[in-house]
PDB file of N, CA and C in Angstrom:
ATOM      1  N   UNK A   1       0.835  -1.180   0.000  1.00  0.00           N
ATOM      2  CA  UNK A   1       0.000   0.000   0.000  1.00  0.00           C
ATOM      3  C   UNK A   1       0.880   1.244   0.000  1.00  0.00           C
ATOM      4  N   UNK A   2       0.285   1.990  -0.797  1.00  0.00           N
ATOM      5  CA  UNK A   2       1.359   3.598  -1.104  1.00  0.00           C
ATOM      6  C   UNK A   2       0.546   4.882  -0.357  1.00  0.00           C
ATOM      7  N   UNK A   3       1.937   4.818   0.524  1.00  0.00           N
ATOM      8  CA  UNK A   3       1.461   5.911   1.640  1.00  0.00           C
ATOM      9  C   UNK A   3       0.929   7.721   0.608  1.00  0.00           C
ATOM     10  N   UNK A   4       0.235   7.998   1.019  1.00  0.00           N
ATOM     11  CA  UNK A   4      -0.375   9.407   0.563  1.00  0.00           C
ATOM     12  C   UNK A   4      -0.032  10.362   1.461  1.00  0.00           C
ATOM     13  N   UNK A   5      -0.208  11.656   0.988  1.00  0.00           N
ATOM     14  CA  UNK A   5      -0.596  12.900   1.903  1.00  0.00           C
ATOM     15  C   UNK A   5      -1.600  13.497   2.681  1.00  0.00           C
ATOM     16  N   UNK A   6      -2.180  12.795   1.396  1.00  0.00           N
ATOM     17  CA  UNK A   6      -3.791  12.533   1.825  1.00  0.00           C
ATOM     18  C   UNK A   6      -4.290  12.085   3.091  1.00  0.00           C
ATOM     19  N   UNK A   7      -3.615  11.037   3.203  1.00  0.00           N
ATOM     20  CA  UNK A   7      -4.502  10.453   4.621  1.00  0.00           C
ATOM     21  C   UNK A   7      -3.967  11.419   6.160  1.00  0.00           C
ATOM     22  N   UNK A   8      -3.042  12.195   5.601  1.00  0.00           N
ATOM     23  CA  UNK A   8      -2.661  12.447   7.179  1.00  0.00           C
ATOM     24  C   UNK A   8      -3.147  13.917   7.080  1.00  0.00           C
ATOM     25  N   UNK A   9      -3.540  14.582   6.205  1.00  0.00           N
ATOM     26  CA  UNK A   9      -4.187  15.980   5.885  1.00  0.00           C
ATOM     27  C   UNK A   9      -5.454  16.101   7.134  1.00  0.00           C
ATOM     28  N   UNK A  10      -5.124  17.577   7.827  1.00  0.00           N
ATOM     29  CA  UNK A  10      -5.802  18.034   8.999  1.00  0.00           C
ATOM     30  C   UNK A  10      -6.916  18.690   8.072  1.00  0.00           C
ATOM     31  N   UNK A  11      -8.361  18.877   9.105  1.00  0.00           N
ATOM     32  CA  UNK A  11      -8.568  20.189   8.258  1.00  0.00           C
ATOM     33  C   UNK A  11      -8.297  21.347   8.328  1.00  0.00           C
ATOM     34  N   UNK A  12      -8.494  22.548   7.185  1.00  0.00           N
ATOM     35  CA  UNK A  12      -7.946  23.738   6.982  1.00  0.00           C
ATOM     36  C   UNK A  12      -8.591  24.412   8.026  1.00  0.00           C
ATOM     37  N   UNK A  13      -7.332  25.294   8.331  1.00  0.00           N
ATOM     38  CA  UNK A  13      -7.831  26.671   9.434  1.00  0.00           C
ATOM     39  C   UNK A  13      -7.711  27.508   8.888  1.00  0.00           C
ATOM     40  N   UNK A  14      -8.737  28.376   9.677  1.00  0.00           N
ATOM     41  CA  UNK A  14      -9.362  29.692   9.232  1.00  0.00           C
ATOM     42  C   UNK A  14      -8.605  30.776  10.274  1.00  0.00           C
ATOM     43  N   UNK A  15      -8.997  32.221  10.151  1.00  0.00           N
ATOM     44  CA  UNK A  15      -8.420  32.629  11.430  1.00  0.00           C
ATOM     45  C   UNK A  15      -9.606  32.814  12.604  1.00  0.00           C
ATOM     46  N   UNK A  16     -10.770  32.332  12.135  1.00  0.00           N
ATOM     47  CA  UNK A  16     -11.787  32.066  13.214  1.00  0.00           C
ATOM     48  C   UNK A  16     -11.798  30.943  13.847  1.00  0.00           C
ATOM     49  N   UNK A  17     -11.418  30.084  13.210  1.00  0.00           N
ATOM     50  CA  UNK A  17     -11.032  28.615  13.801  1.00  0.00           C
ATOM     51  C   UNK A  17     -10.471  27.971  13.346  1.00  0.00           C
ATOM     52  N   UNK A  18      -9.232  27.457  14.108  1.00  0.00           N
ATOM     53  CA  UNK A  18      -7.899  26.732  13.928  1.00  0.00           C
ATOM     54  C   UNK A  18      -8.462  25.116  13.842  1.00  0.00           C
ATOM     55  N   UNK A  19      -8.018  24.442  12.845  1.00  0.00           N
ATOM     56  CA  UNK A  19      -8.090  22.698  12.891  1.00  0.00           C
ATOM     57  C   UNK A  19      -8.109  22.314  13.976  1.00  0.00           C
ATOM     58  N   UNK A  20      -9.082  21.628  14.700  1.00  0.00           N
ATOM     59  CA  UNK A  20      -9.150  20.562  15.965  1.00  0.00           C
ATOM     60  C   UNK A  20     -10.137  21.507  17.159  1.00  0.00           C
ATOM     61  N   UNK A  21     -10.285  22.664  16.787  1.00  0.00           N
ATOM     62  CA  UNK A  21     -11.015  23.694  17.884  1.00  0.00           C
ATOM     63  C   UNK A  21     -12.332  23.627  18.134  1.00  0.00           C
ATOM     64  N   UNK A  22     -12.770  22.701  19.052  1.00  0.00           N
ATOM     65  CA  UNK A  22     -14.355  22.504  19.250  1.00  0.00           C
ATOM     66  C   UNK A  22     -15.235  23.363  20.538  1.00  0.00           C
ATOM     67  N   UNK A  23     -14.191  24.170  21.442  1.00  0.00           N
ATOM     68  CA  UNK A  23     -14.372  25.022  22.351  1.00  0.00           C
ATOM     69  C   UNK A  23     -15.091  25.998  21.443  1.00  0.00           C
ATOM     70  N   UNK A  24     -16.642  25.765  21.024  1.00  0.00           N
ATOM     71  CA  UNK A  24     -17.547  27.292  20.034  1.00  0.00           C
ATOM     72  C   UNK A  24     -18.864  27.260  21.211  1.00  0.00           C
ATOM     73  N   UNK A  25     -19.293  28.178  21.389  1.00  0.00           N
ATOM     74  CA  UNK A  25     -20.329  28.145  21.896  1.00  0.00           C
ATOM     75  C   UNK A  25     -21.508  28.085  21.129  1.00  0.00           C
ATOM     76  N   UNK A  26     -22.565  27.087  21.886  1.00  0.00           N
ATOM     77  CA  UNK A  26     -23.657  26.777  21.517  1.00  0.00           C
ATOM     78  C   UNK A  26     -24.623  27.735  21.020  1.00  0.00           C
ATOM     79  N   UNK A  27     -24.890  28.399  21.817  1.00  0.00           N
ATOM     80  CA  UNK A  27     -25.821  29.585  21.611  1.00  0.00           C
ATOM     81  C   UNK A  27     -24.383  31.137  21.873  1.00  0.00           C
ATOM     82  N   UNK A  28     -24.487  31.408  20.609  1.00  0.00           N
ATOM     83  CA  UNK A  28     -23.630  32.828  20.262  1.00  0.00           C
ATOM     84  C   UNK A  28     -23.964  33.775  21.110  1.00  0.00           C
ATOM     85  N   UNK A  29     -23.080  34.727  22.250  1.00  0.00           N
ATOM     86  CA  UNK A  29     -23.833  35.198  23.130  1.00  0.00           C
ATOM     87  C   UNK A  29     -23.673  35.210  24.595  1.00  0.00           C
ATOM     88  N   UNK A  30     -24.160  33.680  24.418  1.00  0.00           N
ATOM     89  CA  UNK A  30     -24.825  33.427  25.912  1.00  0.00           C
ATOM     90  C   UNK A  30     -23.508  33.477  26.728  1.00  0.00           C
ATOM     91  N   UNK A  31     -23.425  34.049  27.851  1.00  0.00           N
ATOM     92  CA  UNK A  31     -22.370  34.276  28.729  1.00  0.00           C
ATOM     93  C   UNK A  31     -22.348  32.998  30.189  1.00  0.00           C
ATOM     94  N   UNK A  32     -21.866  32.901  30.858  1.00  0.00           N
ATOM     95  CA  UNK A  32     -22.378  32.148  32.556  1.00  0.00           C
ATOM     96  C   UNK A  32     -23.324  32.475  33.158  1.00  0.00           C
ATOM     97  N   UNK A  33     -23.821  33.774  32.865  1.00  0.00           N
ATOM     98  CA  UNK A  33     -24.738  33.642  34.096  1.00  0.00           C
ATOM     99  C   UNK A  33     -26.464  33.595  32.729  1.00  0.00           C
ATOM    100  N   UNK A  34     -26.267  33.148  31.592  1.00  0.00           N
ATOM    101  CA  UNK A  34     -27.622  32.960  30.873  1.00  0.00           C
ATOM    102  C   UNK A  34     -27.737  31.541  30.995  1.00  0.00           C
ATOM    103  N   UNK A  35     -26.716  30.854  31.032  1.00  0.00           N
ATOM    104  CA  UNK A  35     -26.377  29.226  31.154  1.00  0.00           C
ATOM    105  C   UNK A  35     -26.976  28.925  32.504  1.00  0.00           C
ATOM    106  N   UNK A  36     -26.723  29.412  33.517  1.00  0.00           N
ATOM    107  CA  UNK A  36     -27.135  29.619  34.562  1.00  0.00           C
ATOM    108  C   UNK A  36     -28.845  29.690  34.937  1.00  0.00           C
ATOM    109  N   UNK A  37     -29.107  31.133  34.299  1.00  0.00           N
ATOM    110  CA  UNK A  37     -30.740  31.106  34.469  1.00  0.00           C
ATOM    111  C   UNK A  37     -31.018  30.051  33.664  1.00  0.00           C
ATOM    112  N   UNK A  38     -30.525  29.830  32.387  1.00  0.00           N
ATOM    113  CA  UNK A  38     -31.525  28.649  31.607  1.00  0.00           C
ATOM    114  C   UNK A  38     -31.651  27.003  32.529  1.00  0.00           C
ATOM    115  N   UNK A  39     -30.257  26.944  32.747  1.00  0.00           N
ATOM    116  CA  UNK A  39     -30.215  25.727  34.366  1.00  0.00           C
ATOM    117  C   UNK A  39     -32.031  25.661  35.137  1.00  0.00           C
ATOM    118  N   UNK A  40     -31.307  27.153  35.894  1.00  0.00           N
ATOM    119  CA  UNK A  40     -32.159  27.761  37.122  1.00  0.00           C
ATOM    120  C   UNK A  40     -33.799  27.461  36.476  1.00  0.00           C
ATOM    121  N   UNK A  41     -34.166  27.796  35.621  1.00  0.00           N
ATOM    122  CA  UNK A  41     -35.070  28.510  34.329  1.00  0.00           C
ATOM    123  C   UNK A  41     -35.887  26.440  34.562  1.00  0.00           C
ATOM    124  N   UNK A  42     -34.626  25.801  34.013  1.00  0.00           N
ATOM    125  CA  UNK A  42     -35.575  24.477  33.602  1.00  0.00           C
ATOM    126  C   UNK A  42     -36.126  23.467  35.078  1.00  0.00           C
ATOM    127  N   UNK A  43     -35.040  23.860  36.318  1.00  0.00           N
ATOM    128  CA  UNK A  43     -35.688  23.445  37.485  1.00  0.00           C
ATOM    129  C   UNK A  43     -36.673  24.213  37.951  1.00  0.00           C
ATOM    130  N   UNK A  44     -36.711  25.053  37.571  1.00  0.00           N
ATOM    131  CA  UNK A  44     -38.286  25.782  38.358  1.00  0.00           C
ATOM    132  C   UNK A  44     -39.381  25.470  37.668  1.00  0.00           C
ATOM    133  N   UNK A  45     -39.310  24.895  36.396  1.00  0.00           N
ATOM    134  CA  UNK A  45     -40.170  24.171  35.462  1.00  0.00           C
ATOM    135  C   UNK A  45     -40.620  22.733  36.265  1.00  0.00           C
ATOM    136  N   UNK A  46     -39.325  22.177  36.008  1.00  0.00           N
ATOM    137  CA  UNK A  46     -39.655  20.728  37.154  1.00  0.00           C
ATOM    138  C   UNK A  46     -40.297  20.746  38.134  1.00  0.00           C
ATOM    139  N   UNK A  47     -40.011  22.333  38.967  1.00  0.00           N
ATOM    140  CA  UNK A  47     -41.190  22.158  40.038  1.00  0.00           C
ATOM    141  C   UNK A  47     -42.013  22.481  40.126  1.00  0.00           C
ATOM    142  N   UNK A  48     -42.482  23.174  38.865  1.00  0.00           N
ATOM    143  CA  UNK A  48     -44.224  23.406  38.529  1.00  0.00           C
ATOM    144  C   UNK A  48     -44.215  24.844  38.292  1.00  0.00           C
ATOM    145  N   UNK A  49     -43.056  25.834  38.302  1.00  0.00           N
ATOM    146  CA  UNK A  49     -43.057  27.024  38.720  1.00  0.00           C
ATOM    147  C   UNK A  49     -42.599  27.452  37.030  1.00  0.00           C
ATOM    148  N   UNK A  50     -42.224  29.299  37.182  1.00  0.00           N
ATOM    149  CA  UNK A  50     -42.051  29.658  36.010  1.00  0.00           C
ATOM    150  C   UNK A  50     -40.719  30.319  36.472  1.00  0.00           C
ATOM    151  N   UNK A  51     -39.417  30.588  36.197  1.00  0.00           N
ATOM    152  CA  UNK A  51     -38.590  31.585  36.449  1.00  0.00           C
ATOM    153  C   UNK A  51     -38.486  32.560  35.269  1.00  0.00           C
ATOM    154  N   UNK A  52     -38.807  33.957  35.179  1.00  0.00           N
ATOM    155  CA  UNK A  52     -38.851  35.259  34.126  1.00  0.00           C
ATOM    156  C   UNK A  52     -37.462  35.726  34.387  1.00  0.00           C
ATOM    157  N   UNK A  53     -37.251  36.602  33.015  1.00  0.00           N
ATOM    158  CA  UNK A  53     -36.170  37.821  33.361  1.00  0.00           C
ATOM    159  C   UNK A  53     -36.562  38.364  32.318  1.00  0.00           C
ATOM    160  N   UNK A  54     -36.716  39.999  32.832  1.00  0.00           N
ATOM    161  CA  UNK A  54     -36.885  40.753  32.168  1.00  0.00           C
ATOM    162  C   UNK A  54     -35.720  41.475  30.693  1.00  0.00           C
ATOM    163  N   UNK A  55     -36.320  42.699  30.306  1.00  0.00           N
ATOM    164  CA  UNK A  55     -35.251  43.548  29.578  1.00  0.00           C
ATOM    165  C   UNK A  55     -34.530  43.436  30.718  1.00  0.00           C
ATOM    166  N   UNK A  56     -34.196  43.951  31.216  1.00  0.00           N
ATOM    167  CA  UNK A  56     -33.658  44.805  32.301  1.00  0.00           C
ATOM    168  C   UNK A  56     -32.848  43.760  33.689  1.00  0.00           C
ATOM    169  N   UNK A  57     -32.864  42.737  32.949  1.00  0.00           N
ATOM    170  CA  UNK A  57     -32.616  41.919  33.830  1.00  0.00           C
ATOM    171  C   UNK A  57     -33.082  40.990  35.339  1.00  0.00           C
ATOM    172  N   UNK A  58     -34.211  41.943  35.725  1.00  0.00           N
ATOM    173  CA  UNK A  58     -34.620  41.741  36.696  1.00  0.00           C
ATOM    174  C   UNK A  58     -35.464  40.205  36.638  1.00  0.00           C
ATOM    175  N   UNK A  59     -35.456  39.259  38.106  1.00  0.00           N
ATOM    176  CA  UNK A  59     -35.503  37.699  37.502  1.00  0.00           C
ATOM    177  C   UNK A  59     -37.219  38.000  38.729  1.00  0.00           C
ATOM    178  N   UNK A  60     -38.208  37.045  37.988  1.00  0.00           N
ATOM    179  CA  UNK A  60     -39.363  37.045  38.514  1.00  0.00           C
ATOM    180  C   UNK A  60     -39.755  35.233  38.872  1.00  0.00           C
ATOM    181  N   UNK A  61     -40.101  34.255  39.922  1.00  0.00           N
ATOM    182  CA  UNK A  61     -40.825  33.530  39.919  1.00  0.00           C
ATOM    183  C   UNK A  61     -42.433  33.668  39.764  1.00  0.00           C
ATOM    184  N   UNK A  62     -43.095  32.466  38.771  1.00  0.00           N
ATOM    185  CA  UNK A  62     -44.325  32.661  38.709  1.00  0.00           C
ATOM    186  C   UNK A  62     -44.940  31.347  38.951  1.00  0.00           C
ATOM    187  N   UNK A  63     -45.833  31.271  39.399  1.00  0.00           N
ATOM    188  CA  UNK A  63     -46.895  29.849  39.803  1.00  0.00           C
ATOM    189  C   UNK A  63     -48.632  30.606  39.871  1.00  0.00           C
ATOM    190  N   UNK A  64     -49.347  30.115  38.958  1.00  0.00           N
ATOM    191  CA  UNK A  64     -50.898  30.340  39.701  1.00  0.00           C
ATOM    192  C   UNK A  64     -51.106  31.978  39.460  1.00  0.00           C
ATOM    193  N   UNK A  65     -50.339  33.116  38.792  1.00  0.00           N
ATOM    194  CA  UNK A  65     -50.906  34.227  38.677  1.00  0.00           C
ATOM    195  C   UNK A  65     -49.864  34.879  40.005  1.00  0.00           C
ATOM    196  N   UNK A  66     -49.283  33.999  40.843  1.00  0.00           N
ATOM    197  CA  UNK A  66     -48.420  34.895  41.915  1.00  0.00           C
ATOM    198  C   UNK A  66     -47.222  35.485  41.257  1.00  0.00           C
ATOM    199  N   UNK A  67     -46.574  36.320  41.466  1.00  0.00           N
ATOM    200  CA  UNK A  67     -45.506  36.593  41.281  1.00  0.00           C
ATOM    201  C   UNK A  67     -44.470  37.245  42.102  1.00  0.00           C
ATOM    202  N   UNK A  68     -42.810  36.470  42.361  1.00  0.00           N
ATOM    203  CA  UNK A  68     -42.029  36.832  43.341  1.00  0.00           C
ATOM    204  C   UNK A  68     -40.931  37.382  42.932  1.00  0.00           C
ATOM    205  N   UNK A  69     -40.345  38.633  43.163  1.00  0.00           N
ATOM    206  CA  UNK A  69     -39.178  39.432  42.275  1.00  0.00           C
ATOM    207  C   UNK A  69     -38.130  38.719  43.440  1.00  0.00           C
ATOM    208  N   UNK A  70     -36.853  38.233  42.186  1.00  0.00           N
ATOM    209  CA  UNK A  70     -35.999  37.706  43.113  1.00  0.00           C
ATOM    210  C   UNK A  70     -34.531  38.948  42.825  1.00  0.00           C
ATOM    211  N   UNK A  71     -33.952  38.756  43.355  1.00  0.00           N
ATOM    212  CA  UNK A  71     -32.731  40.132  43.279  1.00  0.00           C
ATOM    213  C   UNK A  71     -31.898  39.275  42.163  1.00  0.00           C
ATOM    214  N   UNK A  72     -31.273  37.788  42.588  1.00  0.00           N
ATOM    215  CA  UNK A  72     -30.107  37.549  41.755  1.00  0.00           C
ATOM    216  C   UNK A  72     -30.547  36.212  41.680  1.00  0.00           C
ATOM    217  N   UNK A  73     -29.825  35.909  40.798  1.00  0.00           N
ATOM    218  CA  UNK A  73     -29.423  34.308  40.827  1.00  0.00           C
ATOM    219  C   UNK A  73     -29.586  33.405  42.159  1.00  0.00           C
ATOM    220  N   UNK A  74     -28.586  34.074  43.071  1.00  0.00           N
ATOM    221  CA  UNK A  74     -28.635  33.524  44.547  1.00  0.00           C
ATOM    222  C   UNK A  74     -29.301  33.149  45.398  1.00  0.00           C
ATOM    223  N   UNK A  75     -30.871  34.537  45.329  1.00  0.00           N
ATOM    224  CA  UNK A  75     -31.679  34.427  45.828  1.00  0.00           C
ATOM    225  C   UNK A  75     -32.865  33.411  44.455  1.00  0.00           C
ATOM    226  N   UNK A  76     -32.922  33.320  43.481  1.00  0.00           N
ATOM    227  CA  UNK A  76     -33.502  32.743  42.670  1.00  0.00           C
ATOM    228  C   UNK A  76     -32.921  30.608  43.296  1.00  0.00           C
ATOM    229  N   UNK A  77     -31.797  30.827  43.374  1.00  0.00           N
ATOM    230  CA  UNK A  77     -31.541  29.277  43.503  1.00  0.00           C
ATOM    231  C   UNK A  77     -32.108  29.032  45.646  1.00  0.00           C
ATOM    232  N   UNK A  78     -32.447  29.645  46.383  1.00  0.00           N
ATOM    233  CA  UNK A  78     -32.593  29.664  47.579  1.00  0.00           C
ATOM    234  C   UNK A  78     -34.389  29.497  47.637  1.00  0.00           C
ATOM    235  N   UNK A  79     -34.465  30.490  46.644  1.00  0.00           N
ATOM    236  CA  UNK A  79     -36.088  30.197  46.411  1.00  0.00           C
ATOM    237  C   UNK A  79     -36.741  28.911  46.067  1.00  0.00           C
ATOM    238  N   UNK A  80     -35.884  28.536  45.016  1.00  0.00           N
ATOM    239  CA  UNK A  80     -35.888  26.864  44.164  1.00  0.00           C
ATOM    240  C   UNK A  80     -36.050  25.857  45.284  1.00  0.00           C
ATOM    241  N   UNK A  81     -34.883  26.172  46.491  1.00  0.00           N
ATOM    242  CA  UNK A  81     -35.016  25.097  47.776  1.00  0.00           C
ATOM    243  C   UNK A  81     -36.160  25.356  48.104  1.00  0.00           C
ATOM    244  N   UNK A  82     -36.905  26.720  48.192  1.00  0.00           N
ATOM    245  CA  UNK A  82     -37.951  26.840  49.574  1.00  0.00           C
ATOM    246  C   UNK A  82     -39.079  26.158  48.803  1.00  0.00           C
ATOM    247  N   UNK A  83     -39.101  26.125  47.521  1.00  0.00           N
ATOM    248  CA  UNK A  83     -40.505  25.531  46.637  1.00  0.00           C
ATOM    249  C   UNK A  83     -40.318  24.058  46.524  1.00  0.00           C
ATOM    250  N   UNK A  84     -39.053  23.525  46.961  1.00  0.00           N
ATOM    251  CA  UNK A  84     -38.693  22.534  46.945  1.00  0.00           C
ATOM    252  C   UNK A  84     -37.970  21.514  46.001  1.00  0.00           C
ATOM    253  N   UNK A  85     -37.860  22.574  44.992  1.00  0.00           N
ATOM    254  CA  UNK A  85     -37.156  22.380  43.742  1.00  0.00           C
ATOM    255  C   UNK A  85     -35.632  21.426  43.988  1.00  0.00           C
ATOM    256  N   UNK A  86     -35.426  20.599  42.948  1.00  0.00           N
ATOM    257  CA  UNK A  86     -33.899  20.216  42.675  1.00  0.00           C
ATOM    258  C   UNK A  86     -32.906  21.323  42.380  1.00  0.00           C
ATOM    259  N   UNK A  87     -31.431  21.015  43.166  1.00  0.00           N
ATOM    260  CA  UNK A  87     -30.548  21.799  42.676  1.00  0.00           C
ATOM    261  C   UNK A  87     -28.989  21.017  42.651  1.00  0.00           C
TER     262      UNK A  87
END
């Protein structure tokens, strides 16, 4: 068998992305703390609840027409315990 060039050829890099670079983010954008609410976001689902965020950032729980303004993340994942949510 006659060795080629072929077979050992990487693919071509760009200067946006170098051959072998799979570190891209999923959703273009999204930073830690959107990864985060979307986390936060799908356990408050599990527990029957709604977690919001506004323009403006501000994060809201909803269940039944109630609604609870939470300050941060922190207090959003403390809330999750008190409803009884997974974390």
């Amino acid at each position: 068998m006659q060795h080629t060039d072929a077979q050992n050829k990487k693919p071509t890099e760009d200067a946006t992305s170098p051959a072998g670079h799979t570190d891209t983010e999923i959703i273009p954008g999204a930073g830690k703390n959107d990864k985060a609410f979307a986390t936060l976001a799908a356990q408050y689902a599990l527990a029957g609840h709604a977690l919001m965020r506004n323009e403006r950032g501000s994060l809201f729980a909803m269940r039944w027409g109630q609604i609870k303004l939470l300050a941060d993340l922190g207090e959003a994942k403390q809330y999750l315990a008190q409803i009884g949510g997974q974390q």
